[in-house]
Protein backbone atom coordinates (compact mmCIF):
# COMPACT_ATOMS: atom_id res chain seq x y z
CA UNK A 1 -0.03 4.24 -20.94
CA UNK A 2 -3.06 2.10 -21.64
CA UNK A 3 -5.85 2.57 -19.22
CA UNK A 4 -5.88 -1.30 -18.72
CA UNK A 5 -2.24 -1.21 -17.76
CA UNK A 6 -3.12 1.51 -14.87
CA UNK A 7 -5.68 -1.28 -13.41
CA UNK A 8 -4.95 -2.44 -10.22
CA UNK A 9 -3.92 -5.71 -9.99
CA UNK A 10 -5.99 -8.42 -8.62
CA UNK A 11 -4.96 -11.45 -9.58
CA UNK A 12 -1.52 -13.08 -8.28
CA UNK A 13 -1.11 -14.65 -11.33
CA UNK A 14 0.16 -11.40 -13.42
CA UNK A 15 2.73 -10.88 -10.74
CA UNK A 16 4.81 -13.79 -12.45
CA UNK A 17 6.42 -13.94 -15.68
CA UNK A 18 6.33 -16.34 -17.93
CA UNK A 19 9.94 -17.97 -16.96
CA UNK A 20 8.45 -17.84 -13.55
CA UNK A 21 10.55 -14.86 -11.97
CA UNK A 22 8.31 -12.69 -9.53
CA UNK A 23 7.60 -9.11 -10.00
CA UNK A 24 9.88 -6.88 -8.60
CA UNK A 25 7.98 -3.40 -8.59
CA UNK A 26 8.79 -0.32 -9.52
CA UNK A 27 8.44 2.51 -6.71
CA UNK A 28 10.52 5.67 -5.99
CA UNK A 29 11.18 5.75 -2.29
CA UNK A 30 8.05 8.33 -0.91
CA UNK A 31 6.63 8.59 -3.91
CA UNK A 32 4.48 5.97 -5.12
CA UNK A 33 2.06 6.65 -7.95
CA UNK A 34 -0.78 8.79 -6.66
CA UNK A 35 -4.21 7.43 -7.95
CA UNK A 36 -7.16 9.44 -5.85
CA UNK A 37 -10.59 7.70 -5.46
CA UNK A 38 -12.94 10.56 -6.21
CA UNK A 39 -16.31 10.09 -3.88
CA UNK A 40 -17.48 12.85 -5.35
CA UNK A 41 -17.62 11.45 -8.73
CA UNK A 42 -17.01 7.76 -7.71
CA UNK A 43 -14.41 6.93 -10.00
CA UNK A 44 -10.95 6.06 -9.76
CA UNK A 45 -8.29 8.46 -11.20
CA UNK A 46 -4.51 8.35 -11.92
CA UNK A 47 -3.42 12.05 -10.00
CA UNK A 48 -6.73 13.32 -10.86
CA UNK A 49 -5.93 14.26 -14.63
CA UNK A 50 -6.67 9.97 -16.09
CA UNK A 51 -10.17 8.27 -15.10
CA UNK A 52 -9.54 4.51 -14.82
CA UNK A 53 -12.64 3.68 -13.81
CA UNK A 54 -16.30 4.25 -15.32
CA UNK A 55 -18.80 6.66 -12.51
CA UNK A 56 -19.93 4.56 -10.11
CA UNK A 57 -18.04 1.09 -10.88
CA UNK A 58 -16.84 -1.18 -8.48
CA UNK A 59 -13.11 -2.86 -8.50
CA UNK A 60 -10.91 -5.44 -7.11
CA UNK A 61 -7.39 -4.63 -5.43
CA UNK A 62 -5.12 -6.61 -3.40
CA UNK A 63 -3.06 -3.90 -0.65
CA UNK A 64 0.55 -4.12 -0.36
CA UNK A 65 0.43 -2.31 2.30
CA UNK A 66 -2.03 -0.29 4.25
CA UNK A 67 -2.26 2.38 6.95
CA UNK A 68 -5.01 4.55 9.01
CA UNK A 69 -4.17 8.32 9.92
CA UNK A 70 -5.49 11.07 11.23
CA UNK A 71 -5.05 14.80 10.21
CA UNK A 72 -6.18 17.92 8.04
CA UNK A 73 -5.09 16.67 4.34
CA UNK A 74 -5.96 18.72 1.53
CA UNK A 75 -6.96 21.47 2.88
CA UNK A 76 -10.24 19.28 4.70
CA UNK A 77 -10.70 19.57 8.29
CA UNK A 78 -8.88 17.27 10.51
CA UNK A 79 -10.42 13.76 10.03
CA UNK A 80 -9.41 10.16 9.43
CA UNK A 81 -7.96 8.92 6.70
CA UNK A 82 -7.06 5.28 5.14
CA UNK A 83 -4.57 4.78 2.66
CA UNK A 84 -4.29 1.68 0.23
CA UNK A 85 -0.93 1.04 -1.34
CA UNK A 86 -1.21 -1.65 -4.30
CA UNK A 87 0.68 -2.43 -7.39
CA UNK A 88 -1.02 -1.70 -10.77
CA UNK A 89 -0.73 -4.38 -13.91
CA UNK A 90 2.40 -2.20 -14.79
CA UNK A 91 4.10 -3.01 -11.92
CA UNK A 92 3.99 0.30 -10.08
CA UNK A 93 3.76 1.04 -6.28
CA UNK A 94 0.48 3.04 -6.29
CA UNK A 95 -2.02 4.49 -3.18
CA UNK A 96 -5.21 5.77 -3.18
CA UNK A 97 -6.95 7.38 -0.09
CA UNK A 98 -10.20 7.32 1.30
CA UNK A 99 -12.24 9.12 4.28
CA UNK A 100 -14.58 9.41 6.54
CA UNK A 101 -18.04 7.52 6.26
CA UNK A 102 -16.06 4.92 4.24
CA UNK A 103 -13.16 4.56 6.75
CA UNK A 104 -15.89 3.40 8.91
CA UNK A 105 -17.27 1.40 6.39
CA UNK A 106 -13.93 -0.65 6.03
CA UNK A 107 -14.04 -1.03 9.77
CA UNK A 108 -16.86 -2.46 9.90
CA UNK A 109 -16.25 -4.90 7.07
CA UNK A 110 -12.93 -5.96 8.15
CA UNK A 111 -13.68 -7.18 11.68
CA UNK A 112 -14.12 -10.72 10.97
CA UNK A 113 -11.18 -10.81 9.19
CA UNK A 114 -9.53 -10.87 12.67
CA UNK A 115 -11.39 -14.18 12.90
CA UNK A 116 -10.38 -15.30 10.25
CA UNK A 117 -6.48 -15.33 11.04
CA UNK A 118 -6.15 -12.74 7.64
CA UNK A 119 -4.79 -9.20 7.88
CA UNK A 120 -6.12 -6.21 5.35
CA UNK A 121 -3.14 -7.12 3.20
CA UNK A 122 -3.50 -10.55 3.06
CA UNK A 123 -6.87 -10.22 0.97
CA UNK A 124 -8.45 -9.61 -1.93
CA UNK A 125 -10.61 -6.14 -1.36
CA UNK A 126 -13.79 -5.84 -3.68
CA UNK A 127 -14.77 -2.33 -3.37
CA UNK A 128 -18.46 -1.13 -3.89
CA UNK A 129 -19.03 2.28 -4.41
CA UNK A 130 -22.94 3.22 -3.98
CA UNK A 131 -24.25 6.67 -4.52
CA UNK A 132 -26.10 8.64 -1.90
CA UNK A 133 -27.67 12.31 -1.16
CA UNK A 134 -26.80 14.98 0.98
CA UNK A 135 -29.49 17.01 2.71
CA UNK A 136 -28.86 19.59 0.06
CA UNK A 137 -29.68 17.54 -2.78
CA UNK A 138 -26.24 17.09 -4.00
CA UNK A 139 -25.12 13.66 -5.04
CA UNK A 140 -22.07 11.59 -3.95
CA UNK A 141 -20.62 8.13 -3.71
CA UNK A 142 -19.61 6.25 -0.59
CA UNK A 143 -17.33 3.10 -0.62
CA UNK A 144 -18.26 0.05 1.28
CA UNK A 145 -16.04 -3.49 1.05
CA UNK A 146 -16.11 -7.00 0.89
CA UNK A 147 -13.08 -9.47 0.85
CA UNK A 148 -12.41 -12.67 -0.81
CA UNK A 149 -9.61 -15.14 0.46
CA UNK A 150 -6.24 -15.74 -1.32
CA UNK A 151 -4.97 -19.44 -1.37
CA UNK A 152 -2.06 -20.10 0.49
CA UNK A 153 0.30 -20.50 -2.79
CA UNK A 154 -0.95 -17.37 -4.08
CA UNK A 155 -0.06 -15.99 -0.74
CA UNK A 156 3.38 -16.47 -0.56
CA UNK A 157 3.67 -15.12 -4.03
CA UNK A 158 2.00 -11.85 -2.69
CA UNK A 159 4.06 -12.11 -0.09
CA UNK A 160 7.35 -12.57 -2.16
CA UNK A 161 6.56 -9.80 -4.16
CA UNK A 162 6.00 -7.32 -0.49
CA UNK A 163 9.80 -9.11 0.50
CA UNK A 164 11.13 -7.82 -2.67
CA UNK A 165 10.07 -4.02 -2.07
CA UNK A 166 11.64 -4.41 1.20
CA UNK A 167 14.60 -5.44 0.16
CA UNK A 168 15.41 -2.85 -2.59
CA UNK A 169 13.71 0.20 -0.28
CA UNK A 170 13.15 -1.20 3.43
CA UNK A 171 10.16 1.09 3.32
CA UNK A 172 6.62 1.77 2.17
CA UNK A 173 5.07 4.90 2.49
CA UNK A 174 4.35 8.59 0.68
CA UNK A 175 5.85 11.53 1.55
CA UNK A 176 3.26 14.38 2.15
CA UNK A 177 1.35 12.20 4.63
CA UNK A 178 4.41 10.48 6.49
CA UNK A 179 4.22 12.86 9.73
CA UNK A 180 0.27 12.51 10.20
CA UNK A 181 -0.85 10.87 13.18
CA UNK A 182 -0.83 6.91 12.63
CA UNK A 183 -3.48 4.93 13.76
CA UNK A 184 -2.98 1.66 12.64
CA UNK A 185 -1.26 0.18 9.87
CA UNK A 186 -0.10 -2.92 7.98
CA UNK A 187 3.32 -3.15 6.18
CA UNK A 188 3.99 0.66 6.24
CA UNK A 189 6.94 2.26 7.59
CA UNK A 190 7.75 5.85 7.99
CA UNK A 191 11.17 5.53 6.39
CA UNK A 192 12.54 7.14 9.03
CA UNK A 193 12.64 4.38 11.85
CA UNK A 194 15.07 1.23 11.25
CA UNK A 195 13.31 -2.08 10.10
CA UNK A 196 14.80 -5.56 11.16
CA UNK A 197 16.86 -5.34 8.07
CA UNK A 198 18.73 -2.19 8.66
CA UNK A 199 19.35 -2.85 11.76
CA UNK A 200 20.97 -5.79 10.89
CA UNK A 201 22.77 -4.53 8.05
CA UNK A 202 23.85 -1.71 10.62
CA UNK A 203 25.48 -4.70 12.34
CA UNK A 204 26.85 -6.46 9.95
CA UNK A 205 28.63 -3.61 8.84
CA UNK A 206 29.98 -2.34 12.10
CA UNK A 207 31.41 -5.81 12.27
CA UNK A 208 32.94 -6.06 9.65
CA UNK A 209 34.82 -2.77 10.60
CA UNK A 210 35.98 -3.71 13.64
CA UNK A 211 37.55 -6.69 12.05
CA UNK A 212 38.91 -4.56 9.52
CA UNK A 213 40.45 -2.27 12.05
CA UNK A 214 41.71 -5.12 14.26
CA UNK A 215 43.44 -6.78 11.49
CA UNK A 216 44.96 -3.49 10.15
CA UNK A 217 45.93 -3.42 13.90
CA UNK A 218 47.92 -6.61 14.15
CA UNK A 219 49.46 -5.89 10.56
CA UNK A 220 50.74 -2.52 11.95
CA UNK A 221 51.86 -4.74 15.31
CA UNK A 222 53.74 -7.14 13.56
């Protein structure tokens, strides 16, 4: 697949075809594609092996979802952790994570966005990555952020296009992090505790099998 195709998306607009239908994504349950944002390098990767961005670029990426955790990933000392879940301009659930200095970094940025009545997902993120030296001379990138507003019509398309996940897999999330320690999170569920939905569904279900059993009842009666 073309690099261009692995970009993430950015712009609402690409999430709608052209007879006006609205993306539904593709994602297998706990597995979303697994992009890794290489500090070390500062670029962008598809699972390490494809480079989508150039050494030290910058790019734009709206989350679907988003979540904070704490734990020893990797084999790296316990530490915290952010993870970004977007959709690429192939219309795949994707995540990249991120640690550390530029945890704090986003932290720092997104505080007025509380202000501003906008949560992390609600955003566009524009992320800067800006190289910097350890006290042994070796070389590495950090990533800092800035945020752009998304117009209210472009908002409920994003916001469609979140419903639609939900409603073909009630849950958001990957698999080899799902039991770390959450600290915050937007639009990410374990996939282990019932949304609204479920729970509903669980009703409506056990409903209609009571009614079921009561007619079958008063058939039997009569």
């Amino acid at each position: 697949m073309s690099t261009k195709k692995l970009q993430p998306i950015c712009n609402t607009k690409n999430l709608v075809s052209k007879d006006g239908e609205i993306l539904i994504p593709r994602y297998m349950i706990g597995n979303p594609r697994s992009y890794r944002l290489d500090l070390g390098k500062g670029v962008l990767n598809l699972e390490g092996r494809q480079q989508i961005t150039k050494p030290g670029q910058g790019f734009k990426v709206i989350p679907i979802a988003f979540r904070c955790l704490q734990d020893g990933l990797f084999g790296q000392p316990e530490k915290k952790w952010c993870e970004v879940y977007f959709l690429n301009e192939a219309g795949h659930l994707s995540v990249f994570m991120f640690h550390d200095f530029s945890v704090n970094n986003l932290s720092e940025a997104a505080r007025d966005l509380f202000y501003e009545n906008r949560g992390l997902c609600e955003v566009v993120w524009n992320i800067r990555l800006e190289q910097k030296q350890n006290k042994d001379g070796a070389k590495y990138y950090m990533a800092f952020f800035e945020f752009e507003m998304i117009n209210e019509e472009d908002l409920k398309i994003w916001k469609t296009v979140y419903q639609n996940i939900l409603d073909k897999h009630s849950h958001i999330y990957r698999s080899d992090t799902v039991d770390s320690k959450t600290l915050f999170f937007e639009n990410w569920s374990d996939g282990k505790t019932l949304t609204e939905k479920e729970i509903e569904d669980e009703k409506q279900r056990t409903i209609a099998l009571i009614e079921e059993f009561s007619s079958n009842g008063e058939s039997v009666a009569a």
